[in-house]
PDB file of N, CA and C in Angstrom:
ATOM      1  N   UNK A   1       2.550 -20.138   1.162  1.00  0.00           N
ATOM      2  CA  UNK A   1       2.047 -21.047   2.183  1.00  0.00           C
ATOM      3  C   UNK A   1       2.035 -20.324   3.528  1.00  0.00           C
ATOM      4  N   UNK A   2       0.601 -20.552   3.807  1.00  0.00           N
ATOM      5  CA  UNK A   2       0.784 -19.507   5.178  1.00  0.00           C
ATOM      6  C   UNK A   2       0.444 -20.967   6.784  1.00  0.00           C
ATOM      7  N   UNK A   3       1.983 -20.685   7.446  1.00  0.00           N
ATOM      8  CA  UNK A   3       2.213 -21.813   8.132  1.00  0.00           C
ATOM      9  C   UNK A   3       0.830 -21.401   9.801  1.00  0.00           C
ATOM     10  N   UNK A   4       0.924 -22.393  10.517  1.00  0.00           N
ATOM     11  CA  UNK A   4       0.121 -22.200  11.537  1.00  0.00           C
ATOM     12  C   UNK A   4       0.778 -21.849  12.893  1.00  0.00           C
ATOM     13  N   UNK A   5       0.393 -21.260  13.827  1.00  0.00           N
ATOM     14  CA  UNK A   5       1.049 -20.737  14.777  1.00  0.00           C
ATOM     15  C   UNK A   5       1.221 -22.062  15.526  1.00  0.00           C
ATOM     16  N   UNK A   6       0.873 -22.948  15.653  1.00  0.00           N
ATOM     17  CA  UNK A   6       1.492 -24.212  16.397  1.00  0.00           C
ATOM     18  C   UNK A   6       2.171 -24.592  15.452  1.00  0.00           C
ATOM     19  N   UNK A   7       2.317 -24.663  14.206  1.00  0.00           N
ATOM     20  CA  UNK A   7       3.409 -25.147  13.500  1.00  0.00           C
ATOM     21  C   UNK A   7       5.038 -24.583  13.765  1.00  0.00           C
ATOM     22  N   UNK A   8       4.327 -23.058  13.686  1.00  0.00           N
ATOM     23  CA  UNK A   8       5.720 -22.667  13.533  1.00  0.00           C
ATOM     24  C   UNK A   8       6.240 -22.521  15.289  1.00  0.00           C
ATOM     25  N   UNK A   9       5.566 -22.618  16.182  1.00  0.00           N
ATOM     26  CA  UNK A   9       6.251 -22.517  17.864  1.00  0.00           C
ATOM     27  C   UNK A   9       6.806 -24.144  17.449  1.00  0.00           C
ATOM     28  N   UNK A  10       6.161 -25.184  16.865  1.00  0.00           N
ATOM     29  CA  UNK A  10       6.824 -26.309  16.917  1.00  0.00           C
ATOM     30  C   UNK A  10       7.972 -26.391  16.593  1.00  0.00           C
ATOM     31  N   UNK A  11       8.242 -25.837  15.159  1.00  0.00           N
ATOM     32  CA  UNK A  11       9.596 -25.530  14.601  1.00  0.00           C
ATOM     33  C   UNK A  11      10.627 -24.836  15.841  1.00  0.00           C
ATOM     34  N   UNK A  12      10.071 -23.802  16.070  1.00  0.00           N
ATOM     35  CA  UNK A  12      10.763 -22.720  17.161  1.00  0.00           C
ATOM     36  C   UNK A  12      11.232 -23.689  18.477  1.00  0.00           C
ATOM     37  N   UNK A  13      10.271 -24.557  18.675  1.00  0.00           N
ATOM     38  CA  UNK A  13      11.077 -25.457  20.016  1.00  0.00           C
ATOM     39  C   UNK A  13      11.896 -26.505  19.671  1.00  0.00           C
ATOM     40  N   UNK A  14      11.768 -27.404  17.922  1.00  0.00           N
ATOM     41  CA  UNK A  14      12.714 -28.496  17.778  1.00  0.00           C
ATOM     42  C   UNK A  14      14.058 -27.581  18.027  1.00  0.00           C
ATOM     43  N   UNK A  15      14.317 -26.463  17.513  1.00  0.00           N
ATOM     44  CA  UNK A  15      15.304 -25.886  17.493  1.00  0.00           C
ATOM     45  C   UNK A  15      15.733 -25.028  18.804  1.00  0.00           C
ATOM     46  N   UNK A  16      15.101 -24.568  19.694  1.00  0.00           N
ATOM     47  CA  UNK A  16      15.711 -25.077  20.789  1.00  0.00           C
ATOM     48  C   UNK A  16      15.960 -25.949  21.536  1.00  0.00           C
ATOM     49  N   UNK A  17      15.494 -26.737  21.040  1.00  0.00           N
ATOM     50  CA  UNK A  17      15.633 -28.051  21.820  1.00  0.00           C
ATOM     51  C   UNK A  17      17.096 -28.560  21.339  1.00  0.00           C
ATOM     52  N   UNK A  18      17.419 -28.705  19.897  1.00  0.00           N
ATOM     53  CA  UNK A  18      18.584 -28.559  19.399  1.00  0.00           C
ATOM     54  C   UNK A  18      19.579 -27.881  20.093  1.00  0.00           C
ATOM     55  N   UNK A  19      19.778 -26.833  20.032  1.00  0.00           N
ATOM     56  CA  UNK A  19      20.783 -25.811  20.113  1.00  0.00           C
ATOM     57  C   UNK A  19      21.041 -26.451  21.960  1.00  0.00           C
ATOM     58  N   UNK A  20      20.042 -26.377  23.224  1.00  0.00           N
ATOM     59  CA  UNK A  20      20.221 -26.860  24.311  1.00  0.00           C
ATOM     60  C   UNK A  20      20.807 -28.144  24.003  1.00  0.00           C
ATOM     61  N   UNK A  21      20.582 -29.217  23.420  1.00  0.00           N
ATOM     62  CA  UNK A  21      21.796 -30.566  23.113  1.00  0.00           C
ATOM     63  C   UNK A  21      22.966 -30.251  22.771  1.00  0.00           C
ATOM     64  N   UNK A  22      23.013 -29.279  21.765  1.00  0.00           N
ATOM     65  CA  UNK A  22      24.485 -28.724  21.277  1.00  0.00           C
ATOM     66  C   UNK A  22      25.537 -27.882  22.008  1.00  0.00           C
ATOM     67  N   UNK A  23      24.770 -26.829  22.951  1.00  0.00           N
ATOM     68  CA  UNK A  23      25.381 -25.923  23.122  1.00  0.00           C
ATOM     69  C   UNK A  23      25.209 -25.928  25.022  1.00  0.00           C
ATOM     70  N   UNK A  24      24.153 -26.611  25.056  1.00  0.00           N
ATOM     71  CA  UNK A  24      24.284 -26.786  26.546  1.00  0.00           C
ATOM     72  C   UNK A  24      22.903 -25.658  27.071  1.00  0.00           C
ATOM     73  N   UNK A  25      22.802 -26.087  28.865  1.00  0.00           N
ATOM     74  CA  UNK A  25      21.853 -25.039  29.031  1.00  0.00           C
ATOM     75  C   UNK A  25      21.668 -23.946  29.867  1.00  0.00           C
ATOM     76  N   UNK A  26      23.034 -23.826  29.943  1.00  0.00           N
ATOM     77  CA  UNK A  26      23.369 -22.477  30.612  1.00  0.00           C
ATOM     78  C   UNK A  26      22.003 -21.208  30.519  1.00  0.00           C
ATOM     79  N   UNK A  27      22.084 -20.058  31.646  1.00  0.00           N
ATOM     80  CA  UNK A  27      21.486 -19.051  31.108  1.00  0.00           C
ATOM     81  C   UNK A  27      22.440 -18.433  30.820  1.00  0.00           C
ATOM     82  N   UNK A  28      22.037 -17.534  30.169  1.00  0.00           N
ATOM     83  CA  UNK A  28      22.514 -16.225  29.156  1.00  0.00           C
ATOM     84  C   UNK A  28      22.065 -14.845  29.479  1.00  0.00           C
ATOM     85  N   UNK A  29      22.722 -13.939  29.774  1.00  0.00           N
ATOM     86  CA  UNK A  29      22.029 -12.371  30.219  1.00  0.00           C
ATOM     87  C   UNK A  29      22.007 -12.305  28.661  1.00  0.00           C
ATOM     88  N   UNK A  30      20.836 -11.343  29.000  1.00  0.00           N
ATOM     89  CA  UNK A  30      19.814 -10.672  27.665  1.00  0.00           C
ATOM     90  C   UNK A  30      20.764 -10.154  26.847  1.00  0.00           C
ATOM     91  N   UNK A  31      22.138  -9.273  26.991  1.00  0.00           N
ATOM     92  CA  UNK A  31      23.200  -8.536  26.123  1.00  0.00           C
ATOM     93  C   UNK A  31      23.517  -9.815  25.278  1.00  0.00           C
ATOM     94  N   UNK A  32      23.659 -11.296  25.625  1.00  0.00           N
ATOM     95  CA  UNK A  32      24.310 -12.508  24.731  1.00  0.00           C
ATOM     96  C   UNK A  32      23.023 -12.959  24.006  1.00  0.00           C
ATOM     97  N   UNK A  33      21.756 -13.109  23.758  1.00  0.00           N
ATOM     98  CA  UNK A  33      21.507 -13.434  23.426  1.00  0.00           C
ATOM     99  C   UNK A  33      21.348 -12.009  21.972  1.00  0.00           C
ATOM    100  N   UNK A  34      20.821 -11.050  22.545  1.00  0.00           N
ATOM    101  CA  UNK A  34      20.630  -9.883  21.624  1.00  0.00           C
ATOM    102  C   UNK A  34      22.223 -10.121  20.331  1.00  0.00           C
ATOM    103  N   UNK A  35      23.371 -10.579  21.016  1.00  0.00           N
ATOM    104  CA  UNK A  35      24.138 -10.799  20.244  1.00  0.00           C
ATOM    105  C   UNK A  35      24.267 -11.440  18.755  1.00  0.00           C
ATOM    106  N   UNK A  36      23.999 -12.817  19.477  1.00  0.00           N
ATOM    107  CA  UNK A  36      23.799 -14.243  19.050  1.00  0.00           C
ATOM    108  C   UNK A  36      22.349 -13.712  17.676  1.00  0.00           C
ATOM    109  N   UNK A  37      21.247 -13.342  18.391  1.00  0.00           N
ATOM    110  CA  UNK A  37      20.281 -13.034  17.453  1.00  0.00           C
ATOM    111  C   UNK A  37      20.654 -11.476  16.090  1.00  0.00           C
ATOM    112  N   UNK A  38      20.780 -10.705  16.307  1.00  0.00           N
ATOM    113  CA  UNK A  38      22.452  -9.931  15.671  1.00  0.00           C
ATOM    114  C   UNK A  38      22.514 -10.551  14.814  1.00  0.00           C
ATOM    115  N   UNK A  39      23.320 -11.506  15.183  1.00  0.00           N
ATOM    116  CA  UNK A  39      24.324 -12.263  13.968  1.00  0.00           C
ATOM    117  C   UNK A  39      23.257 -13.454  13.024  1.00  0.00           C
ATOM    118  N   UNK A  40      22.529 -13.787  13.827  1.00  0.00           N
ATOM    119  CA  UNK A  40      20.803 -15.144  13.055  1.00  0.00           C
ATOM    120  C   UNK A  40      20.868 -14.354  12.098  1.00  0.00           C
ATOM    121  N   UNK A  41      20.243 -12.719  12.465  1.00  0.00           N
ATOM    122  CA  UNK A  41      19.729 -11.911  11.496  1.00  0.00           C
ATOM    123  C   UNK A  41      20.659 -11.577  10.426  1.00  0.00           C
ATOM    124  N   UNK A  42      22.135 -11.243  10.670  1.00  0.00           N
ATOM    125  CA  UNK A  42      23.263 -11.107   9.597  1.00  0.00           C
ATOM    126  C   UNK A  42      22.931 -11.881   8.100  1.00  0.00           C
ATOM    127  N   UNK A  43      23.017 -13.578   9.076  1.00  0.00           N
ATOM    128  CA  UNK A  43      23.244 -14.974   8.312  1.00  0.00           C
ATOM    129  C   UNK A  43      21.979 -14.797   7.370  1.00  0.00           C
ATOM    130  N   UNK A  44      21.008 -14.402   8.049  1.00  0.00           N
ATOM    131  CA  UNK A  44      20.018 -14.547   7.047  1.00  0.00           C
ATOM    132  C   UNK A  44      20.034 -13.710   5.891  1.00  0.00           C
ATOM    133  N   UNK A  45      20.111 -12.824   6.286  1.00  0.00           N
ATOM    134  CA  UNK A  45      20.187 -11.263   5.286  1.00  0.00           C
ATOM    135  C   UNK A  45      21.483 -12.039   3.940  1.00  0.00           C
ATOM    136  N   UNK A  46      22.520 -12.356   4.662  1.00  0.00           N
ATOM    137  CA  UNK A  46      23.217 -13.151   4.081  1.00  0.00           C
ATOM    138  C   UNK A  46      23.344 -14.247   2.377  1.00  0.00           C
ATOM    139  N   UNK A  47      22.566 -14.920   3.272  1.00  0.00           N
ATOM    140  CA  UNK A  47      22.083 -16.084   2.935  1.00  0.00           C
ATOM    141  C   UNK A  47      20.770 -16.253   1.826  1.00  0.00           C
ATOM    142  N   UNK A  48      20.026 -15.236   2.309  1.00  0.00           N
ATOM    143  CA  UNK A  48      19.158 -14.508   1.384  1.00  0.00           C
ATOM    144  C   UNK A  48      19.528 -13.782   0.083  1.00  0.00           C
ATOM    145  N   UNK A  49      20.413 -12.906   0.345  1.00  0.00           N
ATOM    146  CA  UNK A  49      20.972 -12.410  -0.967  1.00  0.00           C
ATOM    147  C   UNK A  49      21.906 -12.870  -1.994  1.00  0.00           C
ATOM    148  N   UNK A  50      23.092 -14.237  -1.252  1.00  0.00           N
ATOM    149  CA  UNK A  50      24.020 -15.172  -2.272  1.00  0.00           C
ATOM    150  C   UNK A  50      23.049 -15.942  -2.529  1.00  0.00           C
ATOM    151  N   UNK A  51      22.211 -16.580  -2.069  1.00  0.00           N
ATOM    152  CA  UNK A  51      21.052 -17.775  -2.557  1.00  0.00           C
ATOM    153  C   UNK A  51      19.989 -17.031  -3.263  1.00  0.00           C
ATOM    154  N   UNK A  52      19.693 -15.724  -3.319  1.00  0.00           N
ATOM    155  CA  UNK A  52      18.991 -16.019  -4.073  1.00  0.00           C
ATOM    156  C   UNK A  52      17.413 -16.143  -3.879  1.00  0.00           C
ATOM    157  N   UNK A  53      16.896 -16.371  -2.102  1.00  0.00           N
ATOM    158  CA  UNK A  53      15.814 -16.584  -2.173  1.00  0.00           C
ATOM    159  C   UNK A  53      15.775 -16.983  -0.622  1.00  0.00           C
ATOM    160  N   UNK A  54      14.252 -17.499  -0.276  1.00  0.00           N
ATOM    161  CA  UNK A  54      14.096 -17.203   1.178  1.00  0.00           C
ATOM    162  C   UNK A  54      14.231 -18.404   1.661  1.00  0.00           C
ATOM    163  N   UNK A  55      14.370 -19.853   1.053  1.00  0.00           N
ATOM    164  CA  UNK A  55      14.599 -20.701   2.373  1.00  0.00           C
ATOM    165  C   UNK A  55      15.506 -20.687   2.843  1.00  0.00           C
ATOM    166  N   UNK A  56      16.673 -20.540   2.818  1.00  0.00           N
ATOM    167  CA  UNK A  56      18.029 -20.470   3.631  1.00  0.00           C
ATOM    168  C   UNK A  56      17.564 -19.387   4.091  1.00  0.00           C
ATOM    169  N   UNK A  57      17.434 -18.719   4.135  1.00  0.00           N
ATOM    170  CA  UNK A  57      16.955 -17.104   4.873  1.00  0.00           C
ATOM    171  C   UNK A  57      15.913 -17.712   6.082  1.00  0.00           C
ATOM    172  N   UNK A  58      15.355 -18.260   6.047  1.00  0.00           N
ATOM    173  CA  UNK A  58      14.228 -18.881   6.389  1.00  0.00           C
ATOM    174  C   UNK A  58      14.935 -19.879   7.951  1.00  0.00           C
ATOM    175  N   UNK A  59      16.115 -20.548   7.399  1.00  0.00           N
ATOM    176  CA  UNK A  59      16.628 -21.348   8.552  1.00  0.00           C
ATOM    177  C   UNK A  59      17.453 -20.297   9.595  1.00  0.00           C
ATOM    178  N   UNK A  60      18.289 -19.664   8.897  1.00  0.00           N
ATOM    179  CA  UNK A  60      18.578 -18.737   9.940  1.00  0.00           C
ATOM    180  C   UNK A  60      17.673 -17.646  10.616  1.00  0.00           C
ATOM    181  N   UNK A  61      16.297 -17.387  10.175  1.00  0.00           N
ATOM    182  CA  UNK A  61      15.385 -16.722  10.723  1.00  0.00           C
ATOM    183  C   UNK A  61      14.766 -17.672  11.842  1.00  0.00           C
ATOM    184  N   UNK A  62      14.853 -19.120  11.639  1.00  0.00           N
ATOM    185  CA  UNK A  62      14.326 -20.006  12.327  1.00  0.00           C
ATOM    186  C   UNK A  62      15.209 -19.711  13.970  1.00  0.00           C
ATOM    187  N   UNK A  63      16.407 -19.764  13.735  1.00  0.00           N
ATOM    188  CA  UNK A  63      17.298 -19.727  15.114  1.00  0.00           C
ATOM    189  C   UNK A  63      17.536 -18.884  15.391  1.00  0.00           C
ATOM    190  N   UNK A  64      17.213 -17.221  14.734  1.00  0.00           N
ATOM    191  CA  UNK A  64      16.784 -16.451  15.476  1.00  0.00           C
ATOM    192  C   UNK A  64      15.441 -16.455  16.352  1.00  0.00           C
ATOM    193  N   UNK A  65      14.436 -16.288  15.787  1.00  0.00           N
ATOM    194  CA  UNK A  65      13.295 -16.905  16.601  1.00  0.00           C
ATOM    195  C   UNK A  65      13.164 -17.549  17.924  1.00  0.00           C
ATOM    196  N   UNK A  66      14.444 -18.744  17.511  1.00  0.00           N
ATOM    197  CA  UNK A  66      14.375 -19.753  18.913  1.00  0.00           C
ATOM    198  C   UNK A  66      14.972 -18.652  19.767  1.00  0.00           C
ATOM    199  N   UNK A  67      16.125 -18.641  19.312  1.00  0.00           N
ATOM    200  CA  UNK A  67      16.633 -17.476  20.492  1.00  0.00           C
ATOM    201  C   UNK A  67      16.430 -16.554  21.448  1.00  0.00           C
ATOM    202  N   UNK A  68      15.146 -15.968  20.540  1.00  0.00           N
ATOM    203  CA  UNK A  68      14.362 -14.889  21.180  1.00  0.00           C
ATOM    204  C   UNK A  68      13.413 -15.643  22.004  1.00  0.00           C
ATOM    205  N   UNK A  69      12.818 -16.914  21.827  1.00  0.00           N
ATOM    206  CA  UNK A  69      12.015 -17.533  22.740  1.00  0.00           C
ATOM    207  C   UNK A  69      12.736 -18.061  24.175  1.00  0.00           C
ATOM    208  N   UNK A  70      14.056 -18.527  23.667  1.00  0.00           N
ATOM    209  CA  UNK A  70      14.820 -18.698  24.862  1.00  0.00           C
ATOM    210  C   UNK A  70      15.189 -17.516  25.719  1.00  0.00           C
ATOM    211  N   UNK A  71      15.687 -16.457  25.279  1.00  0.00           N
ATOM    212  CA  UNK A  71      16.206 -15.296  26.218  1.00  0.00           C
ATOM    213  C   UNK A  71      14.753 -14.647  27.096  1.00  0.00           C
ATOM    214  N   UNK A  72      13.424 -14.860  26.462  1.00  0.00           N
ATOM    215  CA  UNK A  72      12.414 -14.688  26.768  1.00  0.00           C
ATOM    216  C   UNK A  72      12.084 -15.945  28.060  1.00  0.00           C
ATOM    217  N   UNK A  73      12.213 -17.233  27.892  1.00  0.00           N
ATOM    218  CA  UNK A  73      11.872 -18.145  28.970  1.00  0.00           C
ATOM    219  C   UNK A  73      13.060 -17.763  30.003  1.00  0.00           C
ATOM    220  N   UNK A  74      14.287 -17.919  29.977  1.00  0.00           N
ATOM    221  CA  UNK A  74      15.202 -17.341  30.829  1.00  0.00           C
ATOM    222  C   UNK A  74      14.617 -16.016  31.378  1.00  0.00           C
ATOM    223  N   UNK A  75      14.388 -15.051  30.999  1.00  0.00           N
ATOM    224  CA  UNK A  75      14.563 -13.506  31.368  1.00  0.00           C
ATOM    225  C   UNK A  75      12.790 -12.885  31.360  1.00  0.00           C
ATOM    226  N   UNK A  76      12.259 -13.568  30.790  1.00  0.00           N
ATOM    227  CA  UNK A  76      10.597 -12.857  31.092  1.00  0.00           C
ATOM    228  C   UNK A  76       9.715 -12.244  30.060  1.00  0.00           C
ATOM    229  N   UNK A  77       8.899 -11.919  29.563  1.00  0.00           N
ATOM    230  CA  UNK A  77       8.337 -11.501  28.594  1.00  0.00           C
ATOM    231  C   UNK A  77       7.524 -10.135  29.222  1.00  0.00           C
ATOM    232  N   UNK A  78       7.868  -9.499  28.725  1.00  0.00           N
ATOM    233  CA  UNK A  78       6.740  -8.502  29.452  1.00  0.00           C
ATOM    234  C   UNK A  78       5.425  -8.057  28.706  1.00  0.00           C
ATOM    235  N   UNK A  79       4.308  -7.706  28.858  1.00  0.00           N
ATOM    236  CA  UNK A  79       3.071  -7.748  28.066  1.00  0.00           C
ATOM    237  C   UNK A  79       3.276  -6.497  27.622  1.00  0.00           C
ATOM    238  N   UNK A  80       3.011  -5.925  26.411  1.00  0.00           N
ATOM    239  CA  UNK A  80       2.326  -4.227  25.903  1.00  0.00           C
ATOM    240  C   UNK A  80       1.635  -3.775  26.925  1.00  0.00           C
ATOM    241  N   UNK A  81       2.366  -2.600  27.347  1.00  0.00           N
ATOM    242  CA  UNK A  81       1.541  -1.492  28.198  1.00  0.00           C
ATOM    243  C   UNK A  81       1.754  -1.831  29.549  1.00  0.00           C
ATOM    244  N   UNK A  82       2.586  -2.647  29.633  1.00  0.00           N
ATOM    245  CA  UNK A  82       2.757  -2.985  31.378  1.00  0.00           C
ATOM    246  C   UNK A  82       4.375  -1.637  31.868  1.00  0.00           C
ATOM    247  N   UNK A  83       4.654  -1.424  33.149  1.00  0.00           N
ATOM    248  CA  UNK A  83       5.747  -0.467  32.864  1.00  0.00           C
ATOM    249  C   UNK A  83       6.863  -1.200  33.127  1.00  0.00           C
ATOM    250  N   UNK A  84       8.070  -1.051  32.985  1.00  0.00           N
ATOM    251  CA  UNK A  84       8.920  -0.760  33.098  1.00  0.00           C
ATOM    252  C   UNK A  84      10.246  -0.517  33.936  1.00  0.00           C
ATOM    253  N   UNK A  85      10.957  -0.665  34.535  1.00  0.00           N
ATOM    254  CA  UNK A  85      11.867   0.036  34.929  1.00  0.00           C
ATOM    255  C   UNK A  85      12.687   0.744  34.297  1.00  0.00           C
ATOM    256  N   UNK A  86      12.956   2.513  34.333  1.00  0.00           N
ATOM    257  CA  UNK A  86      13.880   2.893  33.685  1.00  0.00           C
ATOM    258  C   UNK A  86      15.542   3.119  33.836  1.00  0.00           C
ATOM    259  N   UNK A  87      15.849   2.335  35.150  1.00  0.00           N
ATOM    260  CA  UNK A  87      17.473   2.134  35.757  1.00  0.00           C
ATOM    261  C   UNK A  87      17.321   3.381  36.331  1.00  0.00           C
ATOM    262  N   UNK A  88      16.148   3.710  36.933  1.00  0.00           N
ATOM    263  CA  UNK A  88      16.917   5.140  38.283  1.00  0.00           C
ATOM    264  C   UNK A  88      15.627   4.343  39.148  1.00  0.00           C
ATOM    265  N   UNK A  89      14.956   3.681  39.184  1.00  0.00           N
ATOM    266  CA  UNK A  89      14.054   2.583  40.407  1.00  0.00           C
ATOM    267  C   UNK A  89      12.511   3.346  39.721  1.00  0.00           C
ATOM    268  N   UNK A  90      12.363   4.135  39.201  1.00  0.00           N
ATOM    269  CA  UNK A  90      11.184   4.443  38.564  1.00  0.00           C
ATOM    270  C   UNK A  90      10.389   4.074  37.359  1.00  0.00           C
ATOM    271  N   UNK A  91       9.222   2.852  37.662  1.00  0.00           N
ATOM    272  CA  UNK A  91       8.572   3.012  36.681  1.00  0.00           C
ATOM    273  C   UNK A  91       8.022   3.726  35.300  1.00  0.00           C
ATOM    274  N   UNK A  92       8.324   3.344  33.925  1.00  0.00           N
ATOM    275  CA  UNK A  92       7.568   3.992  32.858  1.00  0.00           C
ATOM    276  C   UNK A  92       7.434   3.281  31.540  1.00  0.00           C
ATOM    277  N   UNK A  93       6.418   3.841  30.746  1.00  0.00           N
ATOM    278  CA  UNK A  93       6.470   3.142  29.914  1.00  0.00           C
ATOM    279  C   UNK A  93       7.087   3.924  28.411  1.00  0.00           C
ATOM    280  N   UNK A  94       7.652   3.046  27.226  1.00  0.00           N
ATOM    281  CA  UNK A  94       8.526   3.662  26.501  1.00  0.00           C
ATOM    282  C   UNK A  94       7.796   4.909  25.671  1.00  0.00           C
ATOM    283  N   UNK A  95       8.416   5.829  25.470  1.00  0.00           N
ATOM    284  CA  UNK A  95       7.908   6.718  24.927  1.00  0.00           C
ATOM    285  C   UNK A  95       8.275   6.646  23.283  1.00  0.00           C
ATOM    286  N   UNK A  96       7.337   7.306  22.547  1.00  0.00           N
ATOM    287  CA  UNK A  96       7.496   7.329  21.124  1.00  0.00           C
ATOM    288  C   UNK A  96       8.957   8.222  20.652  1.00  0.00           C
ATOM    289  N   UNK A  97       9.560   8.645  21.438  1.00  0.00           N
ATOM    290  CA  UNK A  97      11.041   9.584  20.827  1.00  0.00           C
ATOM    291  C   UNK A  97      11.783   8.768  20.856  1.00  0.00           C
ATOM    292  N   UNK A  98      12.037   7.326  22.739  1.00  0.00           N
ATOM    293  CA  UNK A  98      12.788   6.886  22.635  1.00  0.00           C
ATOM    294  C   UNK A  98      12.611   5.885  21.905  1.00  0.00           C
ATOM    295  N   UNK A  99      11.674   5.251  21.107  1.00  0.00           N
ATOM    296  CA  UNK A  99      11.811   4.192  19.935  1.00  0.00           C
ATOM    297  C   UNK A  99      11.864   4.816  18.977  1.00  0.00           C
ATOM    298  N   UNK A 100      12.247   5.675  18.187  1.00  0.00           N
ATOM    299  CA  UNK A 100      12.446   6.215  17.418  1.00  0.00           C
ATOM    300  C   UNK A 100      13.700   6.629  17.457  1.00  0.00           C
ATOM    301  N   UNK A 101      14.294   6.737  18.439  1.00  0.00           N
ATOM    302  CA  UNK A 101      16.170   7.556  18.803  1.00  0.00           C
ATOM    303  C   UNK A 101      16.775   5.858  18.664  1.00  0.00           C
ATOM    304  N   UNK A 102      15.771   4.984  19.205  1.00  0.00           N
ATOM    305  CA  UNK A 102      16.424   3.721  18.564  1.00  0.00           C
ATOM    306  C   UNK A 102      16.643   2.895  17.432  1.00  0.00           C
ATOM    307  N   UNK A 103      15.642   3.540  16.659  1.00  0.00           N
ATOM    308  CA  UNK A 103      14.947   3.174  15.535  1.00  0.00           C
ATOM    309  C   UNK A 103      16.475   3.728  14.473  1.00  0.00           C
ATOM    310  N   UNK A 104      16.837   5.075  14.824  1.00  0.00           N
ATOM    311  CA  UNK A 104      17.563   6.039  13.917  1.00  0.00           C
ATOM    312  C   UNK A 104      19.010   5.756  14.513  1.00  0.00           C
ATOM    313  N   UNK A 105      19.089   4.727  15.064  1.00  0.00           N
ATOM    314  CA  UNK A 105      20.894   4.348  15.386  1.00  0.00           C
ATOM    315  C   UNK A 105      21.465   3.847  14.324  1.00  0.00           C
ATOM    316  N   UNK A 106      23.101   4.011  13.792  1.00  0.00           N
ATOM    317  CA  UNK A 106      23.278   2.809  12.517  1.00  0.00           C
ATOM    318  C   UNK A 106      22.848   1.963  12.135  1.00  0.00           C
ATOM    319  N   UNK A 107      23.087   0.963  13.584  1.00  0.00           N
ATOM    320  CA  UNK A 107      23.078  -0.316  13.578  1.00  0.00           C
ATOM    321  C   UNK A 107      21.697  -1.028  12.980  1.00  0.00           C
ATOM    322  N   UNK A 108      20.478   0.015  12.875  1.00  0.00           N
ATOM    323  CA  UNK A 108      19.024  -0.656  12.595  1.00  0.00           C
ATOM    324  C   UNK A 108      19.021  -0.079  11.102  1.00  0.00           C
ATOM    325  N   UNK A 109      19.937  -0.509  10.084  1.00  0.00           N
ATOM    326  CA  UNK A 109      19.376  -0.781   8.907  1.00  0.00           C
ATOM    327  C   UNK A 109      18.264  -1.515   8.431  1.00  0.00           C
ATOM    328  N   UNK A 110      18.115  -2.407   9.682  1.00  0.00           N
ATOM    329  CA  UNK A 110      16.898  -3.635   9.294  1.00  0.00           C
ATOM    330  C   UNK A 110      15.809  -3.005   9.616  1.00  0.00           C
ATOM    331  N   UNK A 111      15.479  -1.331  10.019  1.00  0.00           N
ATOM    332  CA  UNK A 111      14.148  -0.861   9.714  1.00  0.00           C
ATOM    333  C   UNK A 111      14.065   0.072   8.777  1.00  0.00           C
ATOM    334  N   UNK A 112      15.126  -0.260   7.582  1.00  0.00           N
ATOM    335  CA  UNK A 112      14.650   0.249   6.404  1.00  0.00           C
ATOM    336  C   UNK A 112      13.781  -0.122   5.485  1.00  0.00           C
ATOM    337  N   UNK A 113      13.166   0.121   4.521  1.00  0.00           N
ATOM    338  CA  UNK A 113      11.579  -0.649   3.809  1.00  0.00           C
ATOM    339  C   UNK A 113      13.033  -1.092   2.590  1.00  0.00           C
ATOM    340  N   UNK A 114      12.504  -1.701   1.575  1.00  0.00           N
ATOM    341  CA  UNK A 114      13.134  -2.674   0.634  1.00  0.00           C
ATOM    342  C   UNK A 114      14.025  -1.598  -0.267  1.00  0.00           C
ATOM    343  N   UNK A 115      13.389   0.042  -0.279  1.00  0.00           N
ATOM    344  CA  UNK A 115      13.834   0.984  -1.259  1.00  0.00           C
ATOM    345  C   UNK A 115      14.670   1.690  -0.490  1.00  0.00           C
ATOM    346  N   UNK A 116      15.066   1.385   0.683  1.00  0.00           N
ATOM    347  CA  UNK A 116      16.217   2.147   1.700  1.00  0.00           C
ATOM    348  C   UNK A 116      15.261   3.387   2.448  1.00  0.00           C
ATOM    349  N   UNK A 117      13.875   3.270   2.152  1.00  0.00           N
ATOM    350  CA  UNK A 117      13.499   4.473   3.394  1.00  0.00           C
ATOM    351  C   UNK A 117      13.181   4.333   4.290  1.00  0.00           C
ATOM    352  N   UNK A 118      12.764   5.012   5.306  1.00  0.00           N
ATOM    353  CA  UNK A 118      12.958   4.755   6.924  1.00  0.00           C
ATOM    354  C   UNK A 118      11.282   4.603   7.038  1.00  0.00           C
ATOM    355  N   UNK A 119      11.115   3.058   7.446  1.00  0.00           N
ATOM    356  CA  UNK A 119       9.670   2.733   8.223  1.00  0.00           C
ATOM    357  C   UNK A 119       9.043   3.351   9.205  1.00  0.00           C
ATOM    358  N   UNK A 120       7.961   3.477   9.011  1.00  0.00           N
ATOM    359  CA  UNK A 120       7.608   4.463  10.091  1.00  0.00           C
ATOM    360  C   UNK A 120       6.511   3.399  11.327  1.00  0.00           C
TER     361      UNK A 120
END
């Protein structure tokens, strides 16, 4: 079933809309949410492999999602190809080594393909 992009932003906002009733509506610097989404992605990976299959995978992919839409309305979206700041006051835009030096950190097992090799 291939869902519709207003379907699924709909989904993406009941659930923030949720989580803001639950959890309140503080902002969040970008390091807490990258956290929080981290761990969505854990649950799912999770959840996916004791179950067996993708809808539980599916709900915790859901509140990751929101997450990322929230740290995005808080903090900004920036478009492809726009620059940058690189923390010395100079504009740039990312280069192909440094997504790739990010790509090849431990922590991104999740850009391995299904047979453990590295996506390109």
């Amino acid at each position: 079933m291939i869902e519709t992009n207003r379907s699924i932003l709909e989904a993406l906002n009941d659930e923030r809309e949720f989580a803001l009733t639950k959890y309140g509506s503080r902002p969040r610097p970008v390091s807490e949410h990258l956290l929080l989404v981290e761990q969505y992605l854990k649950d799912a990976k999770t959840a996916w492999t004791r179950y067996s299959g993708d809808d539980r995978a599916l709900h915790e992919l859901r509140k990751a999602g929101a997450m990322l839409l929230q740290c995005m309305s808080e903090h900004g979206c920036p478009r492809r190809g726009v620059p940058f700041h690189n923390g010395d006051g100079q504009e740039d835009l990312p280069k192909r080594t440094e997504i790739n030096a990010v790509a090849s950190e431990p922590y991104s097992a999740t850009m391995l393909g299904s047979n453990g090799s590295k996506r390109s």
